[in-house]
Protein backbone atom coordinates (compact mmCIF):
# COMPACT_ATOMS: atom_id res chain seq x y z
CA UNK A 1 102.59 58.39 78.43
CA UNK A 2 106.14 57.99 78.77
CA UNK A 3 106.44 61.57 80.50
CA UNK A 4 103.32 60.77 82.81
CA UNK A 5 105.52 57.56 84.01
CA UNK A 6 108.52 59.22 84.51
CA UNK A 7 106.67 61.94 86.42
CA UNK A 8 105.08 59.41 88.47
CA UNK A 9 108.04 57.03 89.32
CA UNK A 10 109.72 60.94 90.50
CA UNK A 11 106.53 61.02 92.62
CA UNK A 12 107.28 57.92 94.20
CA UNK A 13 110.93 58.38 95.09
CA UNK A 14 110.24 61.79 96.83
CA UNK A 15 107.34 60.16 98.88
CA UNK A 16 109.68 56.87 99.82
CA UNK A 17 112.59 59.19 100.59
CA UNK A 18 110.62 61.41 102.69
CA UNK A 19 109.11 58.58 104.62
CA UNK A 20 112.61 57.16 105.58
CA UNK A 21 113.58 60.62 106.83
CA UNK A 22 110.45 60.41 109.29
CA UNK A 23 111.28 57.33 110.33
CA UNK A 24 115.09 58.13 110.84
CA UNK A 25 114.02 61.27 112.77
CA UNK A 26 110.90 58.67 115.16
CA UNK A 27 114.30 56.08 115.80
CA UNK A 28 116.57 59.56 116.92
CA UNK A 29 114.16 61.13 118.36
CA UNK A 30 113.00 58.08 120.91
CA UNK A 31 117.01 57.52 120.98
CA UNK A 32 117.81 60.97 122.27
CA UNK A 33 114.50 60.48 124.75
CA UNK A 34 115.83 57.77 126.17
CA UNK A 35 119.40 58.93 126.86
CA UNK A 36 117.77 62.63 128.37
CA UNK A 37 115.72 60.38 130.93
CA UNK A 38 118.34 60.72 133.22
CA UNK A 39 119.50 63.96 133.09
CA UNK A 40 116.18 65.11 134.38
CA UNK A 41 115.69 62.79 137.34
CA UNK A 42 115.41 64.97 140.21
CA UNK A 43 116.42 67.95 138.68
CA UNK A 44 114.70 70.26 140.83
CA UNK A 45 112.28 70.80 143.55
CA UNK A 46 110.79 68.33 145.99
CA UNK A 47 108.31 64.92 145.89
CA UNK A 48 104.82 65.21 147.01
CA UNK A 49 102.74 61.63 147.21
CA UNK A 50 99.25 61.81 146.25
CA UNK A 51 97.45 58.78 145.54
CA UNK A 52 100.63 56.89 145.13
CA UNK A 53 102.10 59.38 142.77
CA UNK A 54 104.42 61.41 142.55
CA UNK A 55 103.97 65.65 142.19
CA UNK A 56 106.66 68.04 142.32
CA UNK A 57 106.90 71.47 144.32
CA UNK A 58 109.62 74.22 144.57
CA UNK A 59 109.44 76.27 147.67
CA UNK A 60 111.17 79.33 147.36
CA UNK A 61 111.20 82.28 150.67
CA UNK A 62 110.73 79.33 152.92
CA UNK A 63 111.90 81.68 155.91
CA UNK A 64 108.68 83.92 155.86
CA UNK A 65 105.79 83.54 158.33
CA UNK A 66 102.38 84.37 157.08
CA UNK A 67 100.22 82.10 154.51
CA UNK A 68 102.19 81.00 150.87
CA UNK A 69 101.34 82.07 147.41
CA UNK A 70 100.46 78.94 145.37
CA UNK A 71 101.69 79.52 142.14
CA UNK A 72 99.45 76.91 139.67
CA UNK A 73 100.49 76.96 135.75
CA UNK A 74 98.37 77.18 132.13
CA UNK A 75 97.27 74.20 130.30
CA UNK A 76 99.85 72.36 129.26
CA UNK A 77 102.91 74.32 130.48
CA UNK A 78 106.16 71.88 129.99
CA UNK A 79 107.88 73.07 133.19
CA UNK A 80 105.66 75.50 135.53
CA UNK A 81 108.66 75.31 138.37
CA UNK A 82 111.31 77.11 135.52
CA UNK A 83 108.23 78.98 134.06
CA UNK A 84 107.56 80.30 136.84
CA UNK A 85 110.54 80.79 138.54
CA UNK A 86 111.48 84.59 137.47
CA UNK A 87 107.84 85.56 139.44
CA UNK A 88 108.60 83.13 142.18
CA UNK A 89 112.29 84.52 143.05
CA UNK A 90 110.99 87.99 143.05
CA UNK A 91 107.88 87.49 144.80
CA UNK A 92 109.91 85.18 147.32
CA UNK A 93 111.91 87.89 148.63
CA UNK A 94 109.18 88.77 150.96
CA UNK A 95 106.33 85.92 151.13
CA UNK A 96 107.02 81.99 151.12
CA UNK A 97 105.89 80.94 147.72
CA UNK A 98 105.20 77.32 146.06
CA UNK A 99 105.00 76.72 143.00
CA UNK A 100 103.21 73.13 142.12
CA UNK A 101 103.38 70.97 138.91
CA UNK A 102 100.31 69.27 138.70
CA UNK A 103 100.21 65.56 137.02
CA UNK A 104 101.49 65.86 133.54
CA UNK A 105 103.12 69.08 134.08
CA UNK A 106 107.03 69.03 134.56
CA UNK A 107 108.57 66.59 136.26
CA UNK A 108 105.13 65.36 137.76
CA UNK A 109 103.98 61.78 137.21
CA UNK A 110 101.20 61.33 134.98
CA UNK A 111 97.87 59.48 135.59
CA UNK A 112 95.22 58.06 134.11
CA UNK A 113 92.47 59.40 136.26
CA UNK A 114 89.93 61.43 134.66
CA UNK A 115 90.92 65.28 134.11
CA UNK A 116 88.06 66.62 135.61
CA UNK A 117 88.02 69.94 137.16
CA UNK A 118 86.83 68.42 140.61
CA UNK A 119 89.95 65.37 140.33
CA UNK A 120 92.54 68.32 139.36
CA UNK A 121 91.40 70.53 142.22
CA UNK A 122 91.41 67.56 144.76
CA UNK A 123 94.38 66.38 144.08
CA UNK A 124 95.96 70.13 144.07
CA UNK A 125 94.43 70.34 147.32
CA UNK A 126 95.58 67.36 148.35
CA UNK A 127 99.01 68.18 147.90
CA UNK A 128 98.77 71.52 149.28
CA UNK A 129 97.63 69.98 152.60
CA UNK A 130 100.10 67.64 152.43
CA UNK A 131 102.70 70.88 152.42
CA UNK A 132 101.11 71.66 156.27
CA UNK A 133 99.88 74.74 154.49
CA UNK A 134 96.10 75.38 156.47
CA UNK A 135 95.74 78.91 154.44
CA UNK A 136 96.87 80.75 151.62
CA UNK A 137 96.97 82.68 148.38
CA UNK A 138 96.54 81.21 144.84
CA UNK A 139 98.48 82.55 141.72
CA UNK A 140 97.13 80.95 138.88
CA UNK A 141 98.20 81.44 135.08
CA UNK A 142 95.62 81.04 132.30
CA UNK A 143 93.37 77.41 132.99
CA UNK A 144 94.21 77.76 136.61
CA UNK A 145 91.78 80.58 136.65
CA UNK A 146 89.07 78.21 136.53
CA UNK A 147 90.82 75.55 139.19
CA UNK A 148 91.25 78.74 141.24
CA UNK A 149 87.29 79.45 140.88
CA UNK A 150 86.30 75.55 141.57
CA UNK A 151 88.32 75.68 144.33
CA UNK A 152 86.77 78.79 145.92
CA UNK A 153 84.19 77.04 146.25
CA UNK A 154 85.24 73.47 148.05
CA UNK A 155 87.46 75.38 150.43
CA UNK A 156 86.47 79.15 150.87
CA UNK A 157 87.79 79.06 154.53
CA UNK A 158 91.31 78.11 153.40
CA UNK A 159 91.90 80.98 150.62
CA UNK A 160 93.62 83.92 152.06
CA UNK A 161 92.84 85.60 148.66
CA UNK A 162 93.03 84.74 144.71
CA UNK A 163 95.43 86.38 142.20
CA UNK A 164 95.18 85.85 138.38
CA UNK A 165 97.17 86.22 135.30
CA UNK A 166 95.18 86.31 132.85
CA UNK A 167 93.26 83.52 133.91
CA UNK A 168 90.80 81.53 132.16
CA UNK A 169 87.35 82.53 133.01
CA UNK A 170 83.77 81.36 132.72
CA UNK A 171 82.04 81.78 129.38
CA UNK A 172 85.60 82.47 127.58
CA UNK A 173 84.63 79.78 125.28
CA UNK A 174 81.18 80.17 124.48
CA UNK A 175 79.89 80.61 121.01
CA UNK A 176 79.14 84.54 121.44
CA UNK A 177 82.58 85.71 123.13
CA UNK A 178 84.82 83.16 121.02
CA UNK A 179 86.20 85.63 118.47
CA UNK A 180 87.71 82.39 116.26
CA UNK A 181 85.67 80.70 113.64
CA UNK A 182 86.29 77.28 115.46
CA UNK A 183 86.19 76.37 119.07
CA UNK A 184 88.86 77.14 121.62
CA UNK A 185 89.52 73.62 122.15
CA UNK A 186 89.55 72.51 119.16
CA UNK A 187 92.07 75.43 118.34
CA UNK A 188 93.97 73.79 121.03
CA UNK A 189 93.99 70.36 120.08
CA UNK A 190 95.37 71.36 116.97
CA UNK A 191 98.07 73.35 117.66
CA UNK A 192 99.01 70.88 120.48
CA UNK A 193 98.62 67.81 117.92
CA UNK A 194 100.72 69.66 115.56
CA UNK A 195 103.62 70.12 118.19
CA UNK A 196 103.12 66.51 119.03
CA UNK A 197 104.34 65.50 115.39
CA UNK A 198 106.86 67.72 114.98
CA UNK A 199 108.46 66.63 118.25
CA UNK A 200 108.21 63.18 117.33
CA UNK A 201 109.31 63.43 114.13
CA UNK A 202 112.59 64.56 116.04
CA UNK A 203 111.97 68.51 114.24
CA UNK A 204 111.52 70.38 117.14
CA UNK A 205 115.48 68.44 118.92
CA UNK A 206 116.62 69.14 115.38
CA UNK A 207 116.09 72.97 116.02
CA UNK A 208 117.21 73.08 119.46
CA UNK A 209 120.52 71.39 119.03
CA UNK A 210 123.25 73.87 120.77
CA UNK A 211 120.36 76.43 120.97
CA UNK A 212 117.61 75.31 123.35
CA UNK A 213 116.06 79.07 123.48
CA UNK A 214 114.46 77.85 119.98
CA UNK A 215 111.58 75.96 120.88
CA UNK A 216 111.51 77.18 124.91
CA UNK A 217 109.22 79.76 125.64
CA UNK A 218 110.41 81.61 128.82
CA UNK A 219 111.12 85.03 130.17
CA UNK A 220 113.85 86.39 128.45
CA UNK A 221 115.47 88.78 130.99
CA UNK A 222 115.80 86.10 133.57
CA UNK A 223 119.69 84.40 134.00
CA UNK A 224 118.87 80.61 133.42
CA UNK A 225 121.63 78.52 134.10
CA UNK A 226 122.75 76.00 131.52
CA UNK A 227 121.70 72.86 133.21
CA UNK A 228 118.19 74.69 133.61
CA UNK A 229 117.95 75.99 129.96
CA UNK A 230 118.95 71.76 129.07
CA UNK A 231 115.95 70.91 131.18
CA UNK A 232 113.56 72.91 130.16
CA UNK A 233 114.35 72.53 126.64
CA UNK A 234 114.30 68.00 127.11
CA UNK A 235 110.56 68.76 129.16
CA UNK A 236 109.40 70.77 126.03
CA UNK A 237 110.66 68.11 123.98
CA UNK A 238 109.76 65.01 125.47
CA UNK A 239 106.66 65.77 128.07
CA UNK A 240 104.80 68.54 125.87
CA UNK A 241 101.21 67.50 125.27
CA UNK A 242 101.57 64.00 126.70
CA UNK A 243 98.52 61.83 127.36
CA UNK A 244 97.85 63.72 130.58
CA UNK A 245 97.48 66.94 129.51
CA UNK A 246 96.38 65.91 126.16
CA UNK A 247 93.39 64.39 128.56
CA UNK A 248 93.00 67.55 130.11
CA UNK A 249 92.64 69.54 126.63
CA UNK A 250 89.88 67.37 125.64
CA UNK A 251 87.96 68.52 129.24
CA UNK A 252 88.64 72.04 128.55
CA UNK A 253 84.58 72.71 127.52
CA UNK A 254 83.11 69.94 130.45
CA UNK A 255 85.12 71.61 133.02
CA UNK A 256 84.12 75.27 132.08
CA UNK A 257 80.30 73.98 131.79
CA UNK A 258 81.01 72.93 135.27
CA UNK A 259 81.97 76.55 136.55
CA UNK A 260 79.65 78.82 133.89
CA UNK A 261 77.88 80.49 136.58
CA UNK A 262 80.33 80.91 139.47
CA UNK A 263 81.75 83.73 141.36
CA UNK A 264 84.36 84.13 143.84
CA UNK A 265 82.58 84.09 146.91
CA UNK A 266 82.27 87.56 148.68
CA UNK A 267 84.49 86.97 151.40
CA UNK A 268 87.53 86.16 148.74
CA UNK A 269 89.32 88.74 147.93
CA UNK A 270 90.62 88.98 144.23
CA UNK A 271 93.05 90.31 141.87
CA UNK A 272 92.77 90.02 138.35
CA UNK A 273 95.50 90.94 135.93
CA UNK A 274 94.07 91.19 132.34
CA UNK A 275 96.44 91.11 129.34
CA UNK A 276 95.15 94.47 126.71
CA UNK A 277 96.63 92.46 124.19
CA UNK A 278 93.45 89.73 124.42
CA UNK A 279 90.95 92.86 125.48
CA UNK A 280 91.58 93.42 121.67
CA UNK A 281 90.99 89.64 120.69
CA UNK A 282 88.28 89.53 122.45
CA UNK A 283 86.41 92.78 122.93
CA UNK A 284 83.88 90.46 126.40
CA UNK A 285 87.48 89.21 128.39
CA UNK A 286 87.67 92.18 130.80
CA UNK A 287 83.89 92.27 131.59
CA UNK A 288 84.18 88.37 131.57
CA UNK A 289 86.59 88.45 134.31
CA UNK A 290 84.92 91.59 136.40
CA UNK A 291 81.51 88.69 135.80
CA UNK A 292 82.74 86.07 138.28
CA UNK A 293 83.55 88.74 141.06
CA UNK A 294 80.63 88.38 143.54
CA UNK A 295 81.97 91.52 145.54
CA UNK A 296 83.18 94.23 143.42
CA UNK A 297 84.53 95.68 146.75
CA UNK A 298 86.58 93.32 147.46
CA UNK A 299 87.55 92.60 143.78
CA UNK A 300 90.10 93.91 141.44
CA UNK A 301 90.71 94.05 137.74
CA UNK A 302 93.99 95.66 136.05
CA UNK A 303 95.18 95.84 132.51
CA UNK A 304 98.45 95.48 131.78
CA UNK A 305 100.22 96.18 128.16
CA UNK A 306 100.93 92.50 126.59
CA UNK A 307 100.15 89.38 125.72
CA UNK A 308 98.67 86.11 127.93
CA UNK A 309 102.40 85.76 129.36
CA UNK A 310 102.02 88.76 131.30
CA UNK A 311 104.17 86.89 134.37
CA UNK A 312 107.29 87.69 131.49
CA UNK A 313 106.16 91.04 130.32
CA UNK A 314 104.57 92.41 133.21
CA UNK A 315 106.56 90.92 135.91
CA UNK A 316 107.68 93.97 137.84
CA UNK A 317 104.49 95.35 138.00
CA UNK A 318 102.45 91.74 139.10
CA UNK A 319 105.23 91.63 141.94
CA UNK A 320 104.90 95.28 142.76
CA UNK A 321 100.51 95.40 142.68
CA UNK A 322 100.85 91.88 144.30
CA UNK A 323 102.63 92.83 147.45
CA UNK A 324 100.66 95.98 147.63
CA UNK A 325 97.35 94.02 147.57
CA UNK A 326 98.55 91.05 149.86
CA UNK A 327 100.03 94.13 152.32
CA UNK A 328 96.58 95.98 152.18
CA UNK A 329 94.59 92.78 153.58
């Protein structure tokens, strides 16, 4: 009995102990949020207003006529502009590109309006038109496939033509091409709630003290500068999965219900570049993404060697096939 107690009372002091160093790491962790909040303001790009609120753009090749290549991020990106900005300073050497954080995303506001495909699209729209930009090309990474799709259909007369990176696409989730025993949002939530905790718990800053590359997932050949490696790492830190996106996660199946049996209308040309790497995963995604091309004339699949981040691995080439395609039109 005595052994049971003293086993018990050991019990005790581990849990207690390790419940004060949670709640140290919540108090430095909100701390350390509080004093980054201004080294973020304004950090980069420009304002947009929509509906009061503020979204943020970088145009990059601003000196080039013709119509702009919207770059629009994955689901839950922390900051598209330095995501993206490898592809966009390539690709801007010869076409005006911008590259637009949607609410939630980067140094965006957030909102509390639904996250339904048809409010994300309007208000990317919105801010788009805003820009004075009448035509032009969208880029999108991963979810973006599906904005790009919804959007096809609103305002056909605007898109110059649609380019994807391995974009989401119709039916991706459904119960017979889903090669995980659970669903894809559910996967999601998960890994983002996970993330959530650890950055709370003050883990995640713990790791990236003097070291941000540690929990900032970015192309590794590009020459970030310091202040924009400091950025990205406090936006990974402190406006990963906030209520926004977390919002938009929990949409993910309602807003691919709401584009299952779309295709890019005929006179929209696409590009598609498929990651090989998820051809494996799932043996459906190339014929899922060949599915939603009404024209297969005027559509365009390639596989590239690598993973979903194909805009790091595959960068060259997407710039290269890119101005090809654009040049061919």
């Amino acid at each position: 009995m005595k052994r049971k107690k003293k086993i018990w009372i050991i019990i005790k002091w581990i849990i207690g102990i390790t419940i004060i160093f949670i709640l140290l790491g919540i108090i430095w962790n909100t701390i350390c949020k509080k004093i980054d909040e201004y080294k973020i303001k304004e950090a980069y790009g420009n304002s947009v207003q929509i509906d009061g609120k503020s979204m943020v753009v970088e145009i990059a090749g601003a000196e080039h006529d013709g119509p702009p290549i919207i770059l629009l991020p994955g689901l839950g990106e922390p900051s598209p502009i330095l995501e993206f900005k490898p592809l966009a300073s390539e690709l801007a050497k010869k076409y005006k590109v911008i590259t637009i954080e949607p609410f939630g995303y980067g140094l965006s506001d957030g909102t509390k309006r639904d996250r339904t495909i048809e409010n994300i699209v309007e208000e990317l729209h919105e801010c788009v038109k805003n820009l004075g930009e009448e035509e032009y090309y969208l880029m999108g990474h991963s979810i973006s496939g599906i904005y790009s799709l919804y959007w096809s259909q609103i305002y056909p007369n605007e898109i110059k033509g649609i380019i994807g990176i391995d974009p989401s696409v119709p039916k991706m989730t459904s119960k017979e091409n889903n090669p995980f025993p659970v669903s894809v949002q559910l996967l999601n939530q998960i890994s983002a709630y996970t993330q959530k905790i650890v950055n709370i718990t003050g883990i995640t800053r713990l790791l990236s003290i003097n070291n941000p590359k540690k929990v900032v997932y970015a192309d590794p050949q590009y020459l970030y500068s310091e202040k924009e490696w400091e950025v990205f790492r406090i936006l990974t830190l402190d406006k990963g999965y906030n209520a926004t996106v977390m919002t938009e996660m929990k949409n993910l199946e309602k807003n691919m219900d709401v584009v299952e049996d779309m295709k890019i209308p005929r006179e929209i040309p696409i590009l598609e570049f498929v990651s090989k790497e998820n051809c494996k995963t799932m043996p459906q995604w190339e014929q899922l993404h060949r599915d939603i091309i009404a024209d297969k004339e005027n559509g365009k699949v390639i596989l590239l060697e690598g993973s979903h981040y194909l805009h790091f691995e595959q960068k060259k080439a997407i710039v290269e096939r890119t101005t090809q395609w654009i040049d061919n039109r």
